[in-house]
Protein backbone atom coordinates (compact mmCIF):
# COMPACT_ATOMS: atom_id res chain seq x y z
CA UNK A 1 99.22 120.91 28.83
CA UNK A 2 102.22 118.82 27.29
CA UNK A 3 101.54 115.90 25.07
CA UNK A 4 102.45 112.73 25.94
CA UNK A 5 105.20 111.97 23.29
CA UNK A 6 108.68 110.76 24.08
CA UNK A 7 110.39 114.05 23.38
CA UNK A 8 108.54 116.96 23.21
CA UNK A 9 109.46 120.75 22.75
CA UNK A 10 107.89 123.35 24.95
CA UNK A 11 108.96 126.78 25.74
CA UNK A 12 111.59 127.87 27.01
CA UNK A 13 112.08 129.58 30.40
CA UNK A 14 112.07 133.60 30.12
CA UNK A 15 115.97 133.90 30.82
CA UNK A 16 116.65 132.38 27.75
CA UNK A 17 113.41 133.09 25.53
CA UNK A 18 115.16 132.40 21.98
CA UNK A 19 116.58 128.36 23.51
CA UNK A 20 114.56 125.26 22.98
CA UNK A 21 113.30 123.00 25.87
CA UNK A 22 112.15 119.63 25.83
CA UNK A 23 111.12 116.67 28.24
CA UNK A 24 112.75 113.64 27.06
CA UNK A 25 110.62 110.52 28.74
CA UNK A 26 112.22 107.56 26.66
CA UNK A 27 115.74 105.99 27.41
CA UNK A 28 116.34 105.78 23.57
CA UNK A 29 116.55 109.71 24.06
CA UNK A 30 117.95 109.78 27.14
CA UNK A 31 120.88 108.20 25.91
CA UNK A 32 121.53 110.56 23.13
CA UNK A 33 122.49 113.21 26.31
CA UNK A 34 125.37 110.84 27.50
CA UNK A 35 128.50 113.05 26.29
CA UNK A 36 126.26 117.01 27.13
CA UNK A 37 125.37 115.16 30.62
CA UNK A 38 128.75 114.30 31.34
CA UNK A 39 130.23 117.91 30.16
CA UNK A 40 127.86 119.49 32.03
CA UNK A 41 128.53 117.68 35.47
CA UNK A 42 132.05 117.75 34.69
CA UNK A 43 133.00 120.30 37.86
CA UNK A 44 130.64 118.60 39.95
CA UNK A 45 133.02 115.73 41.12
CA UNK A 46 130.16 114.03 42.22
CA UNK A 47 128.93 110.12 40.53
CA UNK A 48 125.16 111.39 41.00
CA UNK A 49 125.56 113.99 38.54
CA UNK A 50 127.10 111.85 36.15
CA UNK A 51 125.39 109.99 33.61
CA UNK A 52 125.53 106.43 34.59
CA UNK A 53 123.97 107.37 37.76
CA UNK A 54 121.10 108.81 36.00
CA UNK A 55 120.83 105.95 33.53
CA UNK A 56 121.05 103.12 36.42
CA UNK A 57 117.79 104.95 38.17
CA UNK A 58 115.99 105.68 34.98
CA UNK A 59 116.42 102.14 33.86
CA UNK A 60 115.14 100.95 37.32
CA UNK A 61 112.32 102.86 37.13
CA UNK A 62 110.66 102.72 33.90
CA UNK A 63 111.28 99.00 34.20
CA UNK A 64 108.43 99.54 37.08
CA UNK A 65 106.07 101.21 34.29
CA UNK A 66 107.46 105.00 36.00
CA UNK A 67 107.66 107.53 33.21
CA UNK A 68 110.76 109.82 32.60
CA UNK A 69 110.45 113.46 32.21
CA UNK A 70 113.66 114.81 31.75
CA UNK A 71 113.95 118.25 31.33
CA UNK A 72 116.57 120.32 29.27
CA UNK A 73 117.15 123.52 27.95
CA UNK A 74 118.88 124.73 24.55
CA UNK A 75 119.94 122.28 21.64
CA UNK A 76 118.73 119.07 21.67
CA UNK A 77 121.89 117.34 21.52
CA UNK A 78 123.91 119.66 23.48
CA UNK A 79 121.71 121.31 26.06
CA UNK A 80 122.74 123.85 28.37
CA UNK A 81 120.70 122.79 31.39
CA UNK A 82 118.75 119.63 32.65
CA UNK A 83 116.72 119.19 34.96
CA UNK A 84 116.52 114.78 35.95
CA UNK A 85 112.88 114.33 36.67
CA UNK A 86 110.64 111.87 36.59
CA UNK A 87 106.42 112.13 36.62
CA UNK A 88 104.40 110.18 39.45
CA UNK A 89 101.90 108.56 38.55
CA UNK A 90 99.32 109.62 41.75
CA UNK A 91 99.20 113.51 41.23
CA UNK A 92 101.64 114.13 38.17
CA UNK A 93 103.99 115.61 40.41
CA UNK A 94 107.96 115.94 39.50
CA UNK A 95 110.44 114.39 41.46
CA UNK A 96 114.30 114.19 40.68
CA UNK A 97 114.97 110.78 39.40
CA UNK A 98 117.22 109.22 42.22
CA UNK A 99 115.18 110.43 45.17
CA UNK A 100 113.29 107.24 46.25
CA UNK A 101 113.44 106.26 49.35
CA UNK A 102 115.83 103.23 48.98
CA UNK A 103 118.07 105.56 47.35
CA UNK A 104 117.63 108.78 48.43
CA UNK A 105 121.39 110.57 47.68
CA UNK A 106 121.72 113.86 46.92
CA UNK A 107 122.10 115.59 43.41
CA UNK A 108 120.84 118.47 41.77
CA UNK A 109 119.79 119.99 38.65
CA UNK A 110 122.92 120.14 35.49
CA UNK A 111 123.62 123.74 34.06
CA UNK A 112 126.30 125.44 31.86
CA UNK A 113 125.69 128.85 33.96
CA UNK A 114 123.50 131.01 35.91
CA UNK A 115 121.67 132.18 32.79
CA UNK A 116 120.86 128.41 31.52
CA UNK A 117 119.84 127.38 35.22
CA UNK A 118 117.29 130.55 35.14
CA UNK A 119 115.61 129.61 31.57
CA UNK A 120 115.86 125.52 33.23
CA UNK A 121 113.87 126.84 36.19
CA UNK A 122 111.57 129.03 34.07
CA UNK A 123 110.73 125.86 32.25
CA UNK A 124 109.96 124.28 34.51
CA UNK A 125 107.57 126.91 36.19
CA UNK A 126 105.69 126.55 33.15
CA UNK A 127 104.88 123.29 33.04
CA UNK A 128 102.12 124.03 35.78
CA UNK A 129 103.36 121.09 37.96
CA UNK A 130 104.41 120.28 41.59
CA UNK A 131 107.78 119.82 41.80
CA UNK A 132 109.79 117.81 44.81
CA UNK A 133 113.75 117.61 44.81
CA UNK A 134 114.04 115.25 48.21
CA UNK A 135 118.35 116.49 48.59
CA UNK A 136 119.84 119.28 47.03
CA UNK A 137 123.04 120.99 48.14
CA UNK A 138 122.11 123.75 50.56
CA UNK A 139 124.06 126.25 48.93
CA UNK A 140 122.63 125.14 45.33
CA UNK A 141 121.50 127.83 43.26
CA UNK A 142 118.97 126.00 42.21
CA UNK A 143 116.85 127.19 45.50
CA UNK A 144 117.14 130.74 44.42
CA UNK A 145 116.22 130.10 40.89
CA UNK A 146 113.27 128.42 42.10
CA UNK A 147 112.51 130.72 44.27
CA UNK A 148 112.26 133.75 41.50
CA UNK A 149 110.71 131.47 38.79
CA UNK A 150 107.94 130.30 40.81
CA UNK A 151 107.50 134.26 42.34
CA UNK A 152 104.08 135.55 42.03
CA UNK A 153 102.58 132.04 40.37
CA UNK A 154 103.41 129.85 42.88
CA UNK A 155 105.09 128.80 46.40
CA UNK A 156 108.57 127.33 46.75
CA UNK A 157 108.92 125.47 50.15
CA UNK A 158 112.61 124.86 51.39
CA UNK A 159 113.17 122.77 54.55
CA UNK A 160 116.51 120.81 55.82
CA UNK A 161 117.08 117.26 54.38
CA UNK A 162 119.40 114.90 56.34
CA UNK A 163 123.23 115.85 56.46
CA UNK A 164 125.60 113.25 55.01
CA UNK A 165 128.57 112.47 56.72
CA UNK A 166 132.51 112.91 55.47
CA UNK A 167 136.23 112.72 56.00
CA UNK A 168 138.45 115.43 54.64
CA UNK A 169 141.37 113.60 54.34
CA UNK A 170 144.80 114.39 54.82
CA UNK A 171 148.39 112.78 55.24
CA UNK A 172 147.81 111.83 59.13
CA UNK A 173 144.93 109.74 57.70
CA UNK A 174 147.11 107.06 56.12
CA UNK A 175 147.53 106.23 59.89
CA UNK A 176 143.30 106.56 60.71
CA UNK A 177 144.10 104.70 64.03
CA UNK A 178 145.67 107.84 65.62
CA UNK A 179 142.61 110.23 64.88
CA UNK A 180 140.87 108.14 68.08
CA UNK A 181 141.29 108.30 71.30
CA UNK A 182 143.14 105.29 73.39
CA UNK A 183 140.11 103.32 74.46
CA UNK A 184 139.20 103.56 70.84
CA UNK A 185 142.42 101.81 69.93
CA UNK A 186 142.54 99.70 71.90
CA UNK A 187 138.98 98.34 70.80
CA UNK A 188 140.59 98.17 67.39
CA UNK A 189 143.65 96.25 68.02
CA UNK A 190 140.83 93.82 70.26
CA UNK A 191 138.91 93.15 66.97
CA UNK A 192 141.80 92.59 65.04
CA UNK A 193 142.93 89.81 67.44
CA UNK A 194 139.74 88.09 67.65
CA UNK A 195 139.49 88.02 64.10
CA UNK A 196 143.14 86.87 63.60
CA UNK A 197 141.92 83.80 66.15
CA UNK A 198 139.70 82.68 63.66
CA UNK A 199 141.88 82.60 60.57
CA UNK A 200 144.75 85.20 59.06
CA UNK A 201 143.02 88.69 57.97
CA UNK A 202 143.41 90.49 54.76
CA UNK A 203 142.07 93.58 52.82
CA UNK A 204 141.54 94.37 49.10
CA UNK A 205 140.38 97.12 47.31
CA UNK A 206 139.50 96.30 43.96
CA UNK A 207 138.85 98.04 40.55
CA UNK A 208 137.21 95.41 38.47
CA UNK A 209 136.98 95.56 34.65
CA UNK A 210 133.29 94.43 33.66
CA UNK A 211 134.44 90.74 32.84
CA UNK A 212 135.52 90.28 36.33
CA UNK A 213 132.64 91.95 38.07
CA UNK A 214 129.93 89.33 38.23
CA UNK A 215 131.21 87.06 40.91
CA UNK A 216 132.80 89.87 42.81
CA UNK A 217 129.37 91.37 42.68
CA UNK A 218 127.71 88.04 43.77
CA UNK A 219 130.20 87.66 46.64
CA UNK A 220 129.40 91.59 48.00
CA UNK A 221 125.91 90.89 47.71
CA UNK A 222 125.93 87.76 49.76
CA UNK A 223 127.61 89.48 52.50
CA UNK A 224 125.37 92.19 53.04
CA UNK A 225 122.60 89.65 52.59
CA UNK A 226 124.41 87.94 55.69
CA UNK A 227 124.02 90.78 58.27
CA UNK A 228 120.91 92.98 59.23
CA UNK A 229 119.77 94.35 55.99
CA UNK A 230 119.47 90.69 55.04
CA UNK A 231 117.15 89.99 58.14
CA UNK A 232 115.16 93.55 57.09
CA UNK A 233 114.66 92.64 53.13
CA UNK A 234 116.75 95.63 52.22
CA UNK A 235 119.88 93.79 51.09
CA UNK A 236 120.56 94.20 47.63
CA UNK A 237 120.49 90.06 46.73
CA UNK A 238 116.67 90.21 48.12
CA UNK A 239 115.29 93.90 47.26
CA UNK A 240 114.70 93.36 43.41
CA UNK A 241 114.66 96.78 42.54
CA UNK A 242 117.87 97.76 44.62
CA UNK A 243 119.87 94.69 43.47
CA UNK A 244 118.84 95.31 39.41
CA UNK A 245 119.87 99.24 40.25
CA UNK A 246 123.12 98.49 41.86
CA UNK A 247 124.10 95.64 39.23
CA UNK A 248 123.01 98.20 36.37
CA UNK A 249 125.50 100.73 37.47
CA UNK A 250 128.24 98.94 39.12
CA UNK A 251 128.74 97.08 35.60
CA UNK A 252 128.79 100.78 34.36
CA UNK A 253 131.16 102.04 37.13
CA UNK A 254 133.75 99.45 36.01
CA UNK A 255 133.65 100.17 32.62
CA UNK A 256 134.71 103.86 33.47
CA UNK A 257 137.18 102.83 35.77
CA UNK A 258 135.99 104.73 38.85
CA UNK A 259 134.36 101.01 40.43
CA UNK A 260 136.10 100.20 44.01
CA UNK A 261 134.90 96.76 45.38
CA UNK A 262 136.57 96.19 49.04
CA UNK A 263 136.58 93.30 51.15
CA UNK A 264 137.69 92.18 54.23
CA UNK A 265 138.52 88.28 54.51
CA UNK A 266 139.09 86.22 57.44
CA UNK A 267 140.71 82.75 56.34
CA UNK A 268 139.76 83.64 52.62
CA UNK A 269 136.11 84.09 53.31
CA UNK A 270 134.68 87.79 52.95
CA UNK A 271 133.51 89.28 56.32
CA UNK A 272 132.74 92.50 54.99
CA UNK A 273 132.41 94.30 51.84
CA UNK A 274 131.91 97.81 50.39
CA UNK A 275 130.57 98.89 46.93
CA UNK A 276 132.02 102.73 46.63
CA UNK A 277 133.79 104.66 44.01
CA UNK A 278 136.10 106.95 43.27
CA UNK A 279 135.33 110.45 41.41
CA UNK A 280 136.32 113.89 41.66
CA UNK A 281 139.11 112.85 43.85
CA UNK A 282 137.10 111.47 46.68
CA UNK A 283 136.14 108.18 47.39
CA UNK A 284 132.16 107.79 47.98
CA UNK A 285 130.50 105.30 49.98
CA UNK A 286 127.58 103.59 48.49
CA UNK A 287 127.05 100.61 50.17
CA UNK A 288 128.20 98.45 53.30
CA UNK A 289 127.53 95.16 54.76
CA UNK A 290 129.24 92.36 57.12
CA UNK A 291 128.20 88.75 57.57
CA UNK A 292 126.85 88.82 61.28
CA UNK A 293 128.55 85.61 62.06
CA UNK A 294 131.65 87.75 62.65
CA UNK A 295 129.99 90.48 64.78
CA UNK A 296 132.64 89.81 67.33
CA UNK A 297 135.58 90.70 65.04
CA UNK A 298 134.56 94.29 63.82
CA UNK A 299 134.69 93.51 60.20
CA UNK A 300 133.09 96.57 59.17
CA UNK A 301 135.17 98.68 60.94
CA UNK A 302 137.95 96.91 59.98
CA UNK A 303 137.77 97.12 56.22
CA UNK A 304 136.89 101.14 56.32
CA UNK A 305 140.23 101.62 58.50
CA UNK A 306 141.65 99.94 55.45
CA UNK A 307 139.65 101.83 52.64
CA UNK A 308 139.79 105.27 54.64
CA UNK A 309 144.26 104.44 54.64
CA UNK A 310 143.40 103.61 50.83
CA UNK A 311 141.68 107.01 50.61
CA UNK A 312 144.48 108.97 51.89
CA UNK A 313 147.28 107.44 50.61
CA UNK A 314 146.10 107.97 47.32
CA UNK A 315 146.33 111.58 47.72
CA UNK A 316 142.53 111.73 47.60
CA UNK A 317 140.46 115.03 49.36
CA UNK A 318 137.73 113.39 51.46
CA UNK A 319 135.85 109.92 51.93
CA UNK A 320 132.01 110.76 51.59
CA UNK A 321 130.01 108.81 54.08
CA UNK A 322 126.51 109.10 51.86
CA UNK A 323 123.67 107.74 54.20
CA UNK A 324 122.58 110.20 56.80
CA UNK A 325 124.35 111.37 59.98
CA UNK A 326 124.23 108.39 62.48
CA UNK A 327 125.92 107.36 66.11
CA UNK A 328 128.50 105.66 63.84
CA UNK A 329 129.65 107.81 61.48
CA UNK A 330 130.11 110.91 63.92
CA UNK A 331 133.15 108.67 65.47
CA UNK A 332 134.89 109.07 62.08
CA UNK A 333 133.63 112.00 60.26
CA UNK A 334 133.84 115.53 61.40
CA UNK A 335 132.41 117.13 58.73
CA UNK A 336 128.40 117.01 57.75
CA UNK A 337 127.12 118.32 54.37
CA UNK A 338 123.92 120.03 54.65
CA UNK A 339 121.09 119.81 52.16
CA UNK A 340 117.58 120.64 51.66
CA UNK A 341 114.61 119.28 50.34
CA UNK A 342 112.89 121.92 47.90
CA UNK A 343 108.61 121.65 47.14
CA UNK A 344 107.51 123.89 44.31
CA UNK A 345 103.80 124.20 44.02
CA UNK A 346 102.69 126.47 40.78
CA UNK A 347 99.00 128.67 41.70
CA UNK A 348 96.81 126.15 39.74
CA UNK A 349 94.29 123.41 40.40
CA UNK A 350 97.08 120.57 40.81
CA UNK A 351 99.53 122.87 42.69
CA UNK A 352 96.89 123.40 45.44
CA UNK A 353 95.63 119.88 45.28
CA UNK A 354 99.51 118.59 45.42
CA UNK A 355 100.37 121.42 48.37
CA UNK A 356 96.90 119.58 50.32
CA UNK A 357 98.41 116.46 50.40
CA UNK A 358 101.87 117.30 51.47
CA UNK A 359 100.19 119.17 54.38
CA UNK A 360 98.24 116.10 56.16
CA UNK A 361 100.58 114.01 54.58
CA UNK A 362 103.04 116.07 56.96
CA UNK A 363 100.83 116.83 60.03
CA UNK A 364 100.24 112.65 59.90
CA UNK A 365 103.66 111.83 60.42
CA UNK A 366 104.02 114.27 62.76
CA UNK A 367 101.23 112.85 65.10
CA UNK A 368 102.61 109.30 64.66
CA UNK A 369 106.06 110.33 66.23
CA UNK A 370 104.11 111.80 69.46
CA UNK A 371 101.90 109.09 69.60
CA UNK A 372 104.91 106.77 68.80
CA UNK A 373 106.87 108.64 72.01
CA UNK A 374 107.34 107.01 75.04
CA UNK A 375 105.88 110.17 76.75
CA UNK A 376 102.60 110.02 75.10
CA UNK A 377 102.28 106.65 76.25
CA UNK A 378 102.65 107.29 79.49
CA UNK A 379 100.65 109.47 79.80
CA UNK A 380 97.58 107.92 77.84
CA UNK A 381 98.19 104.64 80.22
C-alpha cells in the first residue's frame, strides 16, 4: 500500500524497471510538471492534454477536499509518462482528473513513446486499484497497454463512450451557408431578418489578454445564465464549481493566447456567446449559450455561422463540436470521433469489491430506462 504523502516514489512499471514513478497529490508539485506536461502533449493538438486544462480541474477539485494522484513515470522533473488521476474518496478508485460529469471531455494518458506508456500502465497495475478513464480516444494505445498490464492480475473492461461531433474544414466553409440545403437557407436568412428588426446585428471573435477578460467573462456568463442552462442550474454564473473551473482556465487560456470569446449582439446587447479556443490548428468548442429572449432570432446559430467562417478563413483544419452527438450538431458536422470508456479492475479485495458496484450500479440504470419507457408503462397500466 502507498503512503499518503504528497509525492511519493513507487515502482516502476516492468517496461521500464530501472525509471522512477511517483504519484504527485499536491498542486505545489503538480506545478513543477508545467514545461514536461506541455512537451509531452505537444503532438496532441488537443487543450485537454495541455497543462492548464489539467491545472483548472485539479484546482477545482481539491478545492472540494478531492485528492490528486497523479501518476508519472521516469525523472521527477522531466517524466516520460503521466498518467492525470485523481483518488475517490468512496472506494479509492482512480479516475482521470477531468472526467466528472459536468465536464466530461475526452483526454488521455501523456507519454514520450510506446515503451514509457507500457512502464506508465505497469505502474499503474501495481498500485492494486480500480481504475476508470470515462473518454479516451478509441484508437488510444492506452487500451492495449491496459489491456497487457492488467493480463493475468486483473480485468480491463472497454465499452463505447459518446462520440463528439466536428467540422473538417475547408475553403468552401468560409461560405458555411452553402453546405445546407435551400430550406435551410432560407431559415437562416429568416433569423437574420428578425433579428435585424430588433436592432443592427454584429459578430466578434475575441482573443482577450487577461486584463480584459473579467467583464468579457461576466458578460458570457450572463448570457448563458439567460437561456436554458440558466433555468436547469447548470450555467456557469450559478454552478459554483463549473463557473470557478471555467474562470480558472479561461484567465489561463488568455494568457497563452489560444482564448476565443465570441458574441453575437443585437443593438449592442449580446444574444449569444461562445467560450472556445484555438489549439493545434482547430478551433474547440467549450461552451455555448443564448439569452432566450431572442429565441426567435437564431442567435446561436447565428454566431457559429460566424465562428465556423472564422474557423475556415483562418486556414484552420476542423471546428470540434465537444459535447456529445445531438439532433443539432448532426446538421453541421459530418464527422463523429469515437471514444471509449476503459474500467480496470486489479484481482484483489478492492478490485472485486469496485467491479460489484459497477455491475448493479449498471444493471440499475439499465432497469430505470425500461421502466422509464413509454412501453413499459403501457403495459404495467
Amino acid at each position: 500500500m502507498i503512503a499518503d504523502i504528497q509525492n511519493t516514489a513507487i515502482p516502476a512499471g516492468p517496461a521500464q524497471s530501472g525509471a522512477a514513478a511517483r504519484v504527485v497529490r499536491s498542486l505545489d508539485d503538480l506545478d513543477q510538471l508545467a514545461a514536461a506536461w506541455d512537451a509531452l502533449a505537444g503532438g496532441a493538438g488537443s487543450p485537454m492534454q495541455q497543462f492548464i486544462w489539467a491545472r483548472a480541474c485539479a484546482e477545482s477539485y481539491c478545492r472540494r477536499g478531492g485528492q490528486l494522484h497523479v501518476v508519472t513515470v521516469g525523472p521527477a522533473r522531466r517524466p516520460t509518462a503521466i498518467a492525470p488521476l485523481i483518488r475517490q474518496r468512496d472506494m479509492g478508485r482512480l479516475d482521470m482528473l477531468g472526467c466528472e460529469k459536468w465536464m466530461h471531455e475526452p483526454t488521455d494518458f501523456l507519454y514520450a513513446d510506446r515503451p514509457a506508456l507500457d512502464a506508465l500502465a505497469g505502474t499503474l497495475a501495481s498500485l492494486g486499484r480500480p481504475i476508470y478513464l470515462g473518454r479516451v480516444p478509441a484508437d488510444s494505445p492506452t487500451i492495449a497497454a491496459l489491456q497487457e498490464s492488467y493480463r493475468r492480475r486483473g480485468l480491463v473492461l472497454c465499452r463505447p463512450a459518446n462520440a463528439c461531433p466536428a467540422i473538417a474544414l475547408d475553403a468552401t466553409w468560409e461560405e458555411p451557408e452553402r453546405q445546407f440545403n435551400a430550406g435551410r437557407r432560407s431559415d437562416l436568412r429568416r433569423a437574420r431578418r428578425n433579428a435585424e428588426k430588433i436592432s443592427p446585428v454584429s459578430c466578434e471573435v475575441l482573443s482577450p489578454s487577461p486584463a480584459e477578460l473579467g467583464p468579457l467573462l461576466d458578460e458570457a456568463f450572463q448570457v448563458e445564465a439567460a437561456g436554458w442552462k440558466g433555468l436547469k442550474g447548470s450555467a456557469m454564473a450559478i454552478h459554483a464549481t463549473r463557473g470557478a473551473y471555467y474562470r480558472w482556465y479561461a484567465v489561463a487560456a488568455a494568457r497563452e493566447g489560444i482564448l476565443r470569446l465570441c458574441f453575437l449582439r443585437i443593438g449592442g446587447r449580446a444574444a449569444a456567446m461562445q467560450l472556445a479556443v484555438e489549439c493545434g490548428e482547430r478551433f474547440w468548442l467549450l461552451k455555448i449559450g443564448y439569452d432566450e429572449e431572442f429565441a426567435r432570432c437564431s442567435p446561436g446559430v447565428l454566431l457559429m455561422l460566424h465562428t465556423v467562417r472564422y474557423a475556415a478563413t483562418r486556414g484552420l483544419k476542423s471546428y470540434e463540436l465537444l459535447g456529445r452527438v445531438e439532433p443539432w450538431t448532426r446538421v453541421w458536422a459530418q464527422i463523429e470521433r469515437p471514444y471509449v470508456s476503459i474500467r480496470a479492475y486489479p484481482a484483489s479485495a478492492l478490485g472485486l469489491a469496485q467491479l460489484g458496484v459497477d455491475v448493479v450500479g449498471f444493471a440499475w440504470r439499465k432497469l430505470a430506462k425500461v421502466v422509464a419507457h413509454p412501453g413499459f408503462q403501457a403495459v404495467v397500466s
